[in-house]
Protein backbone atom coordinates (compact mmCIF):
# COMPACT_ATOMS: atom_id res chain seq x y z
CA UNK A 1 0.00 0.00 0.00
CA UNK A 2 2.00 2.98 -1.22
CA UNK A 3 2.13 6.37 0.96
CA UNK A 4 0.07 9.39 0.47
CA UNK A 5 3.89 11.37 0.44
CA UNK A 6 5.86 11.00 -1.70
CA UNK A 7 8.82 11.46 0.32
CA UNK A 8 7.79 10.82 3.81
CA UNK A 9 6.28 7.49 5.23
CA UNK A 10 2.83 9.51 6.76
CA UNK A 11 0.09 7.55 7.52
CA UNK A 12 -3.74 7.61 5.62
CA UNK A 13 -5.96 10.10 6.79
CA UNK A 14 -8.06 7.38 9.06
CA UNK A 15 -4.85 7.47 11.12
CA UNK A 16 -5.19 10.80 11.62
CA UNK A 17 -8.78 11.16 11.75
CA UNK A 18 -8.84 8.95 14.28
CA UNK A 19 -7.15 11.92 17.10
CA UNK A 20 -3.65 10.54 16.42
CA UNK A 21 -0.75 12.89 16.54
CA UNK A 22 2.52 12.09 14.29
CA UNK A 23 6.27 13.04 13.62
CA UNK A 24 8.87 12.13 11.54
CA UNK A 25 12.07 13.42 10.18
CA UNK A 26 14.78 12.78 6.65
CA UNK A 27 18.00 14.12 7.55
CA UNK A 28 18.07 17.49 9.10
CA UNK A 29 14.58 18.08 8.18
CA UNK A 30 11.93 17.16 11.12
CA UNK A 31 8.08 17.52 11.20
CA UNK A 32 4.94 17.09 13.43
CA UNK A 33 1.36 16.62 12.51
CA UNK A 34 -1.01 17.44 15.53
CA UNK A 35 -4.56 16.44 15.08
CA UNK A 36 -7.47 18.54 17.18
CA UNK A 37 -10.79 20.57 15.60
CA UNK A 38 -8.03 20.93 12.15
CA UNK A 39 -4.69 19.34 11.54
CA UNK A 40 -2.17 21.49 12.43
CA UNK A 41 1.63 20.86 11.10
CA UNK A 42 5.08 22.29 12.03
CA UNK A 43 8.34 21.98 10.73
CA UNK A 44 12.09 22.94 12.03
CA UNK A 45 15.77 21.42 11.05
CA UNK A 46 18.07 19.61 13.78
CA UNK A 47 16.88 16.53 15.76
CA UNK A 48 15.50 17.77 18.72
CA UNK A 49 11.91 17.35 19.94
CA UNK A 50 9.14 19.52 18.47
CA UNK A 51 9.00 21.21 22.07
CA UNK A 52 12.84 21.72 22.33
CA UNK A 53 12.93 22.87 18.75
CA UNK A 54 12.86 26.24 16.87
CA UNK A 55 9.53 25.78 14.67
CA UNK A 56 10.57 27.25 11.31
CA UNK A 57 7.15 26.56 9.69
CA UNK A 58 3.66 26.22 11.46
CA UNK A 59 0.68 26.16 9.36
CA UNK A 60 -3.18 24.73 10.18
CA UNK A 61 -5.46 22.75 7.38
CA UNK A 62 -9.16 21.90 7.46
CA UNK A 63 -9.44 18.00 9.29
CA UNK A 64 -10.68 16.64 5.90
CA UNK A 65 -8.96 14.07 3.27
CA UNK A 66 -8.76 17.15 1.41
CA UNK A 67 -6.77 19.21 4.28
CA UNK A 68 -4.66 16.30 5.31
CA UNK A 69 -3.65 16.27 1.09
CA UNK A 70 -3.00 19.76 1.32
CA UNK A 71 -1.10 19.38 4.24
CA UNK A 72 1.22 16.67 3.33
CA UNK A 73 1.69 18.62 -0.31
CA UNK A 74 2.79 21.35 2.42
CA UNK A 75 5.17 19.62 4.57
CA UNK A 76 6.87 18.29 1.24
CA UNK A 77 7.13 22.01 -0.09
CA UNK A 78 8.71 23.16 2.76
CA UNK A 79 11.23 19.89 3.20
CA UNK A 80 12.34 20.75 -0.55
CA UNK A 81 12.57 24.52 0.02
């Protein structure tokens, strides 16, 4: 069953709509997906925690399949930025 990312192993939306939370990192390049009312992701370089961490990037999408595709379309811009 292939990946929604193309670059990231990220779980289906059902994961997610289910009130998980999720992080992951490639390299220097580290991100966090925190589900609530919308999905709400974050990304910062280096290998510390998400709460240790300087976010570089924090940016909230609708808690649909359609905001969870925009949001991993998102979290791939900013890794290739």
């Amino acid at each position: 069953m292939p990946s929604i990312s193309e670059i990231f192993e990220i779980p289906k939306f059902y994961y997610f709509d289910s009130g998980n939370d999720y992080s992951g990192s490639m390299g220097n390049f580290s991100y966090k997906i925190i589900t609530k009312d919308v999905f709400k992701a974050m990304t910062w370089h280096g290998r510390l925690c998400s709460m240790k961490a300087e976010i570089e990037n924090e940016h909230e999408f609708e808690r649909s399949q359609q905001g969870f595709d925009n949001m991993i379309k998102w979290i791939e811009e900013k890794y290739s930025e």
